[in-house]
PDB file of N, CA and C in Angstrom:
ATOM      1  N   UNK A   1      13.690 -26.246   1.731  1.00  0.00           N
ATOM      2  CA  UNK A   1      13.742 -24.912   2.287  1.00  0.00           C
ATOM      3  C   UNK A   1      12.696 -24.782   3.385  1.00  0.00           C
ATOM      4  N   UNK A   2      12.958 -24.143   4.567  1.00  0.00           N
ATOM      5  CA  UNK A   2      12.210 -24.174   5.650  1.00  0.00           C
ATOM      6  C   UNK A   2      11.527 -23.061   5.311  1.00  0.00           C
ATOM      7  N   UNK A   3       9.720 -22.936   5.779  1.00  0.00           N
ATOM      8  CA  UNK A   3       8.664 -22.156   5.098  1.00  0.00           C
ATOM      9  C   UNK A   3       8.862 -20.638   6.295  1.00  0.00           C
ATOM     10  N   UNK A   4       9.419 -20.837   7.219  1.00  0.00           N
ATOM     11  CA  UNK A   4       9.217 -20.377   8.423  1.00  0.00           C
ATOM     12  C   UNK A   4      10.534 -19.052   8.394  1.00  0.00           C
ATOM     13  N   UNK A   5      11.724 -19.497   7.101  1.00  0.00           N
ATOM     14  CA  UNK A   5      12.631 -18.869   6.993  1.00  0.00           C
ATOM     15  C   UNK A   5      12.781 -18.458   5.553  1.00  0.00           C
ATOM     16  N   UNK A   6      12.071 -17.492   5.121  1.00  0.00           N
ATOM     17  CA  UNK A   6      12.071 -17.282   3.813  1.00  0.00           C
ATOM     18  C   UNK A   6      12.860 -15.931   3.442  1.00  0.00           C
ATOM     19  N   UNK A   7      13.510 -16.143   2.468  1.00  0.00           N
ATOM     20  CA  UNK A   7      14.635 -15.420   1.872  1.00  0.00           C
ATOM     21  C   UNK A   7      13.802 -13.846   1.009  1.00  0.00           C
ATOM     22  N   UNK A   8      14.355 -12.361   0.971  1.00  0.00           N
ATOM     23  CA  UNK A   8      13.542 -11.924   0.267  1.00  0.00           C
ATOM     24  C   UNK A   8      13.126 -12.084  -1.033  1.00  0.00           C
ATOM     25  N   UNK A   9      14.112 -12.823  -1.861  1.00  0.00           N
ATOM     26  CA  UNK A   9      14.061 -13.315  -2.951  1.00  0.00           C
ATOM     27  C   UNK A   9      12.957 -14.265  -3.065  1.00  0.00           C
ATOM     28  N   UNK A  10      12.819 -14.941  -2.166  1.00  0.00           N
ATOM     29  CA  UNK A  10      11.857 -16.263  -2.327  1.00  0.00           C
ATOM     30  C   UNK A  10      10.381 -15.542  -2.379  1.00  0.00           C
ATOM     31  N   UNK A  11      10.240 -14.427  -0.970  1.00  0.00           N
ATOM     32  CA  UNK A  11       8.837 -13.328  -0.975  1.00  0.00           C
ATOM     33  C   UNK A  11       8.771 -13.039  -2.010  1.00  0.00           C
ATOM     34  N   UNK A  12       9.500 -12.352  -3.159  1.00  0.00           N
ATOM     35  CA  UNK A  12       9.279 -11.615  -4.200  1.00  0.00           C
ATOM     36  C   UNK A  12       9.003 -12.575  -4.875  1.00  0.00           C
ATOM     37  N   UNK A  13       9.259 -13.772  -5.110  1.00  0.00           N
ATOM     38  CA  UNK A  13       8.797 -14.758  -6.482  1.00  0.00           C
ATOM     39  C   UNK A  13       7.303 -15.283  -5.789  1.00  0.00           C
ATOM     40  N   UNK A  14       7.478 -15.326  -4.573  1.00  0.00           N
ATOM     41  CA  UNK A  14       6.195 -15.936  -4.310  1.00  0.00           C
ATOM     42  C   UNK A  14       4.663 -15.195  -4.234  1.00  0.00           C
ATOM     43  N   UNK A  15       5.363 -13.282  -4.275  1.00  0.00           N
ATOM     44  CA  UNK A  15       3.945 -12.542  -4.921  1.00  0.00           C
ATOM     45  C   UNK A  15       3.385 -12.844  -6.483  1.00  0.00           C
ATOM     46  N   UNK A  16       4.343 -13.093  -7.117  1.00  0.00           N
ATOM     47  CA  UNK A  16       3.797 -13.731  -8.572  1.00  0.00           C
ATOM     48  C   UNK A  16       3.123 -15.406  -8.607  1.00  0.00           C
ATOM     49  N   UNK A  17       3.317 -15.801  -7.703  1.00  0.00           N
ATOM     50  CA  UNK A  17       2.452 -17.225  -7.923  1.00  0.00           C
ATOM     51  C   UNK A  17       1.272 -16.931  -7.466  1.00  0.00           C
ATOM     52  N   UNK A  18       0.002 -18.148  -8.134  1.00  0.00           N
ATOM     53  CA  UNK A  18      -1.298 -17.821  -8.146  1.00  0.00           C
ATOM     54  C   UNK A  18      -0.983 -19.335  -6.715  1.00  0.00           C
ATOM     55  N   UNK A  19      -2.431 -19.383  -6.597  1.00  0.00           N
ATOM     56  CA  UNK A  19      -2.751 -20.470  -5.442  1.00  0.00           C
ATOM     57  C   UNK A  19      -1.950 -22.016  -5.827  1.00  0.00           C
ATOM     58  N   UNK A  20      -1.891 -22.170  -7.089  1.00  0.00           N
ATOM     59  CA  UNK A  20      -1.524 -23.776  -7.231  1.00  0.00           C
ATOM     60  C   UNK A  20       0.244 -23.885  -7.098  1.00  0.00           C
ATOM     61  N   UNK A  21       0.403 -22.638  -7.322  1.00  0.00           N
ATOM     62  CA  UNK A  21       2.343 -22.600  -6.899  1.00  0.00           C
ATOM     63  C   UNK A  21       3.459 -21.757  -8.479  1.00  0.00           C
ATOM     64  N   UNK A  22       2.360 -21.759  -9.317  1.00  0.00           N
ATOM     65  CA  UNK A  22       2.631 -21.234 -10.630  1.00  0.00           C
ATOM     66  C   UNK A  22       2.632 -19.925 -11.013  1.00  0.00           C
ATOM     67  N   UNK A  23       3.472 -19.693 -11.857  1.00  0.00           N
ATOM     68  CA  UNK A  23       3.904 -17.903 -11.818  1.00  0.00           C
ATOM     69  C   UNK A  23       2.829 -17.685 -12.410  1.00  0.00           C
ATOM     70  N   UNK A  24       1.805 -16.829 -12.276  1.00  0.00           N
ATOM     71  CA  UNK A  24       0.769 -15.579 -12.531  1.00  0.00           C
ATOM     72  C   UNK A  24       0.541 -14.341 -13.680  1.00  0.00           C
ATOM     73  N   UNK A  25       0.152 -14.432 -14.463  1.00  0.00           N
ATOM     74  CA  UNK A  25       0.601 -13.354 -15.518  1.00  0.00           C
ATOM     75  C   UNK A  25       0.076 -11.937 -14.848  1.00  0.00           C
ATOM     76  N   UNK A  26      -1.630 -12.212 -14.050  1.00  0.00           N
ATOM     77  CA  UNK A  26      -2.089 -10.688 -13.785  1.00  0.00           C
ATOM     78  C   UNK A  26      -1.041  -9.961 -12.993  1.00  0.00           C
ATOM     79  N   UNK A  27       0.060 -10.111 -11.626  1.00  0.00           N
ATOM     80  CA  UNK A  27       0.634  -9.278 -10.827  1.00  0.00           C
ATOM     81  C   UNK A  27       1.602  -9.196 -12.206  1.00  0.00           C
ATOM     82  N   UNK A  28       2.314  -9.846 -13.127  1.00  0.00           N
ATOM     83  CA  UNK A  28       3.457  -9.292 -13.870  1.00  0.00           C
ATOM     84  C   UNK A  28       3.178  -8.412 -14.227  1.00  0.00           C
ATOM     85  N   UNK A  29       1.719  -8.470 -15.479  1.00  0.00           N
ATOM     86  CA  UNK A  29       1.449  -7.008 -16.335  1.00  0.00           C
ATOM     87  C   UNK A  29       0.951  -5.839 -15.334  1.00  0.00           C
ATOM     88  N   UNK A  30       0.656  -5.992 -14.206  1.00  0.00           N
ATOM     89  CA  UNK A  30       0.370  -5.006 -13.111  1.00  0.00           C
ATOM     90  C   UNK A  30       1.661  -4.568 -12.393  1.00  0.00           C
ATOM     91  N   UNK A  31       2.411  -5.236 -12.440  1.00  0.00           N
ATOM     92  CA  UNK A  31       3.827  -4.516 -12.082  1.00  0.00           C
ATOM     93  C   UNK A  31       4.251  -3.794 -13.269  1.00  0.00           C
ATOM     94  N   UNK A  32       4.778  -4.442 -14.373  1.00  0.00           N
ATOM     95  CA  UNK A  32       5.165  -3.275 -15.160  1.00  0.00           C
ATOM     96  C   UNK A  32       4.257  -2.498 -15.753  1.00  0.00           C
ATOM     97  N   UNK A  33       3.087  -2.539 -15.638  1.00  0.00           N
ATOM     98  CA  UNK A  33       2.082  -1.526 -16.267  1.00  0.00           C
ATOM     99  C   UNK A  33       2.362  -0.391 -15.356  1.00  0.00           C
ATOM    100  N   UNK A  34       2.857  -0.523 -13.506  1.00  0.00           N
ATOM    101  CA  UNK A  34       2.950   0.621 -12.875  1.00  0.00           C
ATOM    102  C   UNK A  34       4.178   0.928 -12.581  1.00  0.00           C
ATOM    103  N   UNK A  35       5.171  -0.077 -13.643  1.00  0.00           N
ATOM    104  CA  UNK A  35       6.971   0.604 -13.494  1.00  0.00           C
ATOM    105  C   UNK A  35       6.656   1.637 -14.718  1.00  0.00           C
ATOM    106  N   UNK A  36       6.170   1.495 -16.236  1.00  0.00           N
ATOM    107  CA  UNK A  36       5.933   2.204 -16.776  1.00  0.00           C
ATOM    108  C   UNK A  36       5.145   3.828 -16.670  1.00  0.00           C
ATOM    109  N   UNK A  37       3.856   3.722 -15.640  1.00  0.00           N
ATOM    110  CA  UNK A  37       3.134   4.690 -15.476  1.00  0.00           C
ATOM    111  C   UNK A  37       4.123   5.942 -14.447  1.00  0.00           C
ATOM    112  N   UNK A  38       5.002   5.269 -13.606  1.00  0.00           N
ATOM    113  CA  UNK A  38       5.726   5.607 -12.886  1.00  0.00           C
ATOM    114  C   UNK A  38       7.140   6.470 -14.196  1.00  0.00           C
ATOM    115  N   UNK A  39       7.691   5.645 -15.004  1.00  0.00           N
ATOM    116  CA  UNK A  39       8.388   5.975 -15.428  1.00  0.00           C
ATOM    117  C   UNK A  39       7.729   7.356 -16.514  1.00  0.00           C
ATOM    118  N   UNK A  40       7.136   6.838 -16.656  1.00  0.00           N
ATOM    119  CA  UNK A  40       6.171   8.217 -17.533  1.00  0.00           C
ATOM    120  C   UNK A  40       6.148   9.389 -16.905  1.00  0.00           C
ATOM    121  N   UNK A  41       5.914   9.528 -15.924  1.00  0.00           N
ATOM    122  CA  UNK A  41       5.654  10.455 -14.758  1.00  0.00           C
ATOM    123  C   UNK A  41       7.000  11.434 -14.987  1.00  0.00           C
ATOM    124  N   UNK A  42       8.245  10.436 -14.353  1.00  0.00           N
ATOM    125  CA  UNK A  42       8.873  11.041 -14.399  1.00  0.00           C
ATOM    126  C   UNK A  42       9.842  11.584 -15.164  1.00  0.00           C
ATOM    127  N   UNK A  43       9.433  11.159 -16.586  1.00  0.00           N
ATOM    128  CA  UNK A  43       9.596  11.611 -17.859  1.00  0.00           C
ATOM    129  C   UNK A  43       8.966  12.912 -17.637  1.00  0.00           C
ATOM    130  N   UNK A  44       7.815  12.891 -18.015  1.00  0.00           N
ATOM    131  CA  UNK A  44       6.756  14.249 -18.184  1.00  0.00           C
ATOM    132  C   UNK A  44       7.263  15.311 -17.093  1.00  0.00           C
ATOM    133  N   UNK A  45       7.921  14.997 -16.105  1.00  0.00           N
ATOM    134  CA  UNK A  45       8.181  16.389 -15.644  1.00  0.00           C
ATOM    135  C   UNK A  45       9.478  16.764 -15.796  1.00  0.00           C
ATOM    136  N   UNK A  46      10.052  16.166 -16.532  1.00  0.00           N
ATOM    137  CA  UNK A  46      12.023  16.621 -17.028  1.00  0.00           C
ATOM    138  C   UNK A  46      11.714  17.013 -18.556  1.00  0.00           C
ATOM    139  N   UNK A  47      10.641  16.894 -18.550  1.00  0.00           N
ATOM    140  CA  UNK A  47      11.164  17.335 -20.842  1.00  0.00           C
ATOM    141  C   UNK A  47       9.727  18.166 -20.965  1.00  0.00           C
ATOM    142  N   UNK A  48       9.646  19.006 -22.005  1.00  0.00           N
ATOM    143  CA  UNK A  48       8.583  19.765 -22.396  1.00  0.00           C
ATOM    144  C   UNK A  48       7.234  19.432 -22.460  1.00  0.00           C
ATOM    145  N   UNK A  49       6.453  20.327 -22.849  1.00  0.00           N
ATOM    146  CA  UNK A  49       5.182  19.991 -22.817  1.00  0.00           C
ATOM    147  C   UNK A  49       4.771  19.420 -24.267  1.00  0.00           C
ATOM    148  N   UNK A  50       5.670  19.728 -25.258  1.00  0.00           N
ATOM    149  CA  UNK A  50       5.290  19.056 -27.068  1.00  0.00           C
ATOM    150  C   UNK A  50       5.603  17.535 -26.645  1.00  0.00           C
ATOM    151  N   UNK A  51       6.437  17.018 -25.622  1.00  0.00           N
ATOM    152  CA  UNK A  51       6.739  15.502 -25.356  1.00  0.00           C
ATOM    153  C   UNK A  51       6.170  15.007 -24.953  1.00  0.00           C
ATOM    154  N   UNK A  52       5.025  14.900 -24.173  1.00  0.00           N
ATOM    155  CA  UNK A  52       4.235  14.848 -23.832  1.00  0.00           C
ATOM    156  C   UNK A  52       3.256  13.504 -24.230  1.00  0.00           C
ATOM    157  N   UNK A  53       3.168  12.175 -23.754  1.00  0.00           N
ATOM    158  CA  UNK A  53       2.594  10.818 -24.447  1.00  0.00           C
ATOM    159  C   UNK A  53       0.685  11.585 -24.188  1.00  0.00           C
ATOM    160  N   UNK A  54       0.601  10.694 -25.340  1.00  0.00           N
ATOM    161  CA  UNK A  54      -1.327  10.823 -25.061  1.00  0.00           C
ATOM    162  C   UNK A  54      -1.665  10.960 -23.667  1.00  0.00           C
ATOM    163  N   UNK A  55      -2.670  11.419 -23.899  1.00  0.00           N
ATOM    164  CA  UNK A  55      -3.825  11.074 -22.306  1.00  0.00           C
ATOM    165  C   UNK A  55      -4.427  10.231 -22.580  1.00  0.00           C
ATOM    166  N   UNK A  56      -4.698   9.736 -23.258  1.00  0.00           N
ATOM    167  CA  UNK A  56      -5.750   8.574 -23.622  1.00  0.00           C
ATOM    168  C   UNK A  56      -4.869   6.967 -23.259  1.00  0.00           C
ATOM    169  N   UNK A  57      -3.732   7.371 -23.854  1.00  0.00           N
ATOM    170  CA  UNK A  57      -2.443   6.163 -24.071  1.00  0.00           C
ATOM    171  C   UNK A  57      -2.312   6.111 -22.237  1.00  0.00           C
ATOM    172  N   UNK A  58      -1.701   6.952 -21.669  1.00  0.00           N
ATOM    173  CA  UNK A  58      -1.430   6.989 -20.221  1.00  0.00           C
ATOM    174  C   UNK A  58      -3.073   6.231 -19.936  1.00  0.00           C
ATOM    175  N   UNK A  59      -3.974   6.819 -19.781  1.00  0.00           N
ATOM    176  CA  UNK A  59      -5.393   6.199 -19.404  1.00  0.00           C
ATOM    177  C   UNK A  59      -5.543   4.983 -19.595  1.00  0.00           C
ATOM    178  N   UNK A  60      -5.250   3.926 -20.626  1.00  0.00           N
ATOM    179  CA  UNK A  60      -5.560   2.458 -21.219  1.00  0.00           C
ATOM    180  C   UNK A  60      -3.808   2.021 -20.482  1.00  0.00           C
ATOM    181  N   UNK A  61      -3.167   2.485 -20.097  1.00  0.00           N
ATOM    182  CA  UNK A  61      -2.216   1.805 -19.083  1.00  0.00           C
ATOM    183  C   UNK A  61      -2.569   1.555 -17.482  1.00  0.00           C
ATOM    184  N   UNK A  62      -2.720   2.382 -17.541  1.00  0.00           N
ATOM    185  CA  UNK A  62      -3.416   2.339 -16.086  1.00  0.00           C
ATOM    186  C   UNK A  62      -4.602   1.762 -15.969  1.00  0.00           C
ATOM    187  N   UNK A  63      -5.862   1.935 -16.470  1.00  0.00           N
ATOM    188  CA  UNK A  63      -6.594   1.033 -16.638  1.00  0.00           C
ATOM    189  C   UNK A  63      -6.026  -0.691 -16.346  1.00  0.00           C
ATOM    190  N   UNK A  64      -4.942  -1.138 -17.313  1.00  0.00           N
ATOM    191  CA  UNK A  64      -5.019  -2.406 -17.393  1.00  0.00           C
ATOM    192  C   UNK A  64      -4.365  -2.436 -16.773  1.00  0.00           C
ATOM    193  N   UNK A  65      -3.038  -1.635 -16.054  1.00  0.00           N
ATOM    194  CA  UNK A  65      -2.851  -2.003 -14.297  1.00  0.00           C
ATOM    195  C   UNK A  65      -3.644  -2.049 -13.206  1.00  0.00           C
ATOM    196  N   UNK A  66      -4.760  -1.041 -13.212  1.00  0.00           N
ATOM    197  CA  UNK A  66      -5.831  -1.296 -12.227  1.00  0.00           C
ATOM    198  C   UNK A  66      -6.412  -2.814 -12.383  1.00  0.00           C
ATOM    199  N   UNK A  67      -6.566  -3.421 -13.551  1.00  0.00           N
ATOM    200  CA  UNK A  67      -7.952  -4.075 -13.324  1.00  0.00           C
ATOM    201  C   UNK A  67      -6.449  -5.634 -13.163  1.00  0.00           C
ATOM    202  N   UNK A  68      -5.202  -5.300 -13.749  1.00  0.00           N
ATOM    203  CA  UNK A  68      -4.220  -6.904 -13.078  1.00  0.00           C
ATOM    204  C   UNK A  68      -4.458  -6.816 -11.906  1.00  0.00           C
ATOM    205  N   UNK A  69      -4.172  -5.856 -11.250  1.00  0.00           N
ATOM    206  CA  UNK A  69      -3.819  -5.774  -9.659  1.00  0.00           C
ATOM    207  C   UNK A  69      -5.334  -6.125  -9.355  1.00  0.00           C
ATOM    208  N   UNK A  70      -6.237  -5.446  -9.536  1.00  0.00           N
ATOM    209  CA  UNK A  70      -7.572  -5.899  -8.936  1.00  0.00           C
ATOM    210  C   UNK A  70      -8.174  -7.541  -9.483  1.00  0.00           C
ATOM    211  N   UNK A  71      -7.975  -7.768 -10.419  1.00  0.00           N
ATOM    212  CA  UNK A  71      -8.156  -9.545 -10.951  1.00  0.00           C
ATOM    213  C   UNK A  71      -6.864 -10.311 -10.115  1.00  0.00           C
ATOM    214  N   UNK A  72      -6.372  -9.966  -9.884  1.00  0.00           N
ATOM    215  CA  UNK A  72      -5.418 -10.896  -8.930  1.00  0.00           C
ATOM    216  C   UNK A  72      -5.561 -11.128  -7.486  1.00  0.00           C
ATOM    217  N   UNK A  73      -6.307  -9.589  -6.929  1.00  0.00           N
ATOM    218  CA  UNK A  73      -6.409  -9.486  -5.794  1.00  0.00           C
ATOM    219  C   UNK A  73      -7.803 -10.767  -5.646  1.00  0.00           C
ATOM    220  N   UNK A  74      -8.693  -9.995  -6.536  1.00  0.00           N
ATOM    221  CA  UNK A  74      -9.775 -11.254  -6.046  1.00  0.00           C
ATOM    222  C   UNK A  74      -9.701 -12.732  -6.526  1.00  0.00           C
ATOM    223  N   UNK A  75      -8.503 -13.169  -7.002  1.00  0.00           N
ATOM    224  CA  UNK A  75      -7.838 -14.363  -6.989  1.00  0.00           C
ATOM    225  C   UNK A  75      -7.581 -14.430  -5.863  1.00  0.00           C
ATOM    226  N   UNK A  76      -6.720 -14.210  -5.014  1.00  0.00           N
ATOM    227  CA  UNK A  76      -6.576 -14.152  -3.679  1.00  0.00           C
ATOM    228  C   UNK A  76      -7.058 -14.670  -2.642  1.00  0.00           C
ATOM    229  N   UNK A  77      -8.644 -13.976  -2.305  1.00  0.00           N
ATOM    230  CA  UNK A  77      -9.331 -14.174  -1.615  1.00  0.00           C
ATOM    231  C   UNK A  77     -10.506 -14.847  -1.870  1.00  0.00           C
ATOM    232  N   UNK A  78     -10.546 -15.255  -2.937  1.00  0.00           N
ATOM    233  CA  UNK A  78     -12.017 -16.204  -3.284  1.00  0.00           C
ATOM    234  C   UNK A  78     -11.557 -17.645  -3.215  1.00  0.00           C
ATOM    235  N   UNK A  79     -12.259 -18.338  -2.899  1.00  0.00           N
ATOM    236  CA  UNK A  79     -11.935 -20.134  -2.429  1.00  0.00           C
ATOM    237  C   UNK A  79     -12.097 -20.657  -3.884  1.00  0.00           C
ATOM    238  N   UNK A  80     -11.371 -22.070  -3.702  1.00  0.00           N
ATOM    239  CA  UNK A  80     -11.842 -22.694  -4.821  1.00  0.00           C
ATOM    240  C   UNK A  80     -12.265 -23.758  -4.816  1.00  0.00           C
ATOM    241  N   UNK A  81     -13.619 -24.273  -5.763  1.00  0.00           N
ATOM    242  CA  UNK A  81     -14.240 -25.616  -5.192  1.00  0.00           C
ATOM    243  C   UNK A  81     -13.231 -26.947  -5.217  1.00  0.00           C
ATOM    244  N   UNK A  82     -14.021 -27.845  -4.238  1.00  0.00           N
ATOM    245  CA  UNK A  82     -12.736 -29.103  -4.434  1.00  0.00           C
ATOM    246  C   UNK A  82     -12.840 -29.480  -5.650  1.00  0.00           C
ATOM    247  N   UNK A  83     -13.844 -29.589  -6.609  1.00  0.00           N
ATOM    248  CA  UNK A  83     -13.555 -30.180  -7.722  1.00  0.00           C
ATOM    249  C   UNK A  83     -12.575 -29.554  -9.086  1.00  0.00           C
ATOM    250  N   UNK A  84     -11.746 -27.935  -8.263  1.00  0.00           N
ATOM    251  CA  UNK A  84     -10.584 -26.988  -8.932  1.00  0.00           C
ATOM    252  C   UNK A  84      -9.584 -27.477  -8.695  1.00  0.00           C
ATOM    253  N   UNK A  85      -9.466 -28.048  -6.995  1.00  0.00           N
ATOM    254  CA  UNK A  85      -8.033 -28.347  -6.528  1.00  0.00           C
ATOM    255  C   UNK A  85      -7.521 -29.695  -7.134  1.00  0.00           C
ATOM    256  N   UNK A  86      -6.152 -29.648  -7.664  1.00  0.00           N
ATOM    257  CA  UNK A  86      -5.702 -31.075  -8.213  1.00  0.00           C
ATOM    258  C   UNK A  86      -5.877 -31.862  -7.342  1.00  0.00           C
ATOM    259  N   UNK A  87      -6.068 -33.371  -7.286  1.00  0.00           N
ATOM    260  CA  UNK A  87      -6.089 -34.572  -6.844  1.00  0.00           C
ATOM    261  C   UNK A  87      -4.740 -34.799  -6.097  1.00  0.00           C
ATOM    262  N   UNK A  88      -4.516 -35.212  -5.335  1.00  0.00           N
ATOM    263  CA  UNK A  88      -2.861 -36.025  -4.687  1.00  0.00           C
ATOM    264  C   UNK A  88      -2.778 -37.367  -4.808  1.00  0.00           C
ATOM    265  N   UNK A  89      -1.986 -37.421  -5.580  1.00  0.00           N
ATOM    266  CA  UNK A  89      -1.494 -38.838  -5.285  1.00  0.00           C
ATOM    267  C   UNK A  89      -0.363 -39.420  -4.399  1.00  0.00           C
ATOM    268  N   UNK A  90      -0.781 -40.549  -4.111  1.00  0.00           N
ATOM    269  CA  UNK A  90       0.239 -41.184  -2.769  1.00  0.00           C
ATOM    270  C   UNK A  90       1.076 -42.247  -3.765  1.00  0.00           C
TER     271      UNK A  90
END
């Protein structure tokens, strides 16, 4: 596959890989931690106020979407020593 012509399908799998080419757990639980917070939302404003999930429960979701998305991000941008990167063999 040419790198220069990438499919959107291919973008979307390739936000879940970390640097070595391998799918990533922090962006997964940070995506659905904020399909859920999202879906909550718009729960809470179609049904009553007795329906209503914790505040505390909503709070420890978001939380651990903040801190995937932010532990991934500084995956990202921090280098890694040569003695992290696998070896190549010829």
């Amino acid at each position: 596959m040419d790198q220069n012509n990438l499919t959107f399908r291919q973008f979307v799998i390739d936000l879940f890989k970390d640097e070595r080419g391998s799918i990533s757990i922090k962006p997964v639980v940070a995506l659905l931690g904020a399909i859920f917070l999202c879906v909550t939302m718009c729960l809470n404003s179609l049904t009553p106020e007795k329906f209503k999930p914790s505040d505390k429960l909503v709070d420890a979701v978001m939380i651990i979407t903040a801190v995937g998305m932010g532990a991934d991000s500084i995956d990202k941008f921090t280098k890694k020593s040569p003695e992290d990167t696998p070896s190549q063999q010829s």
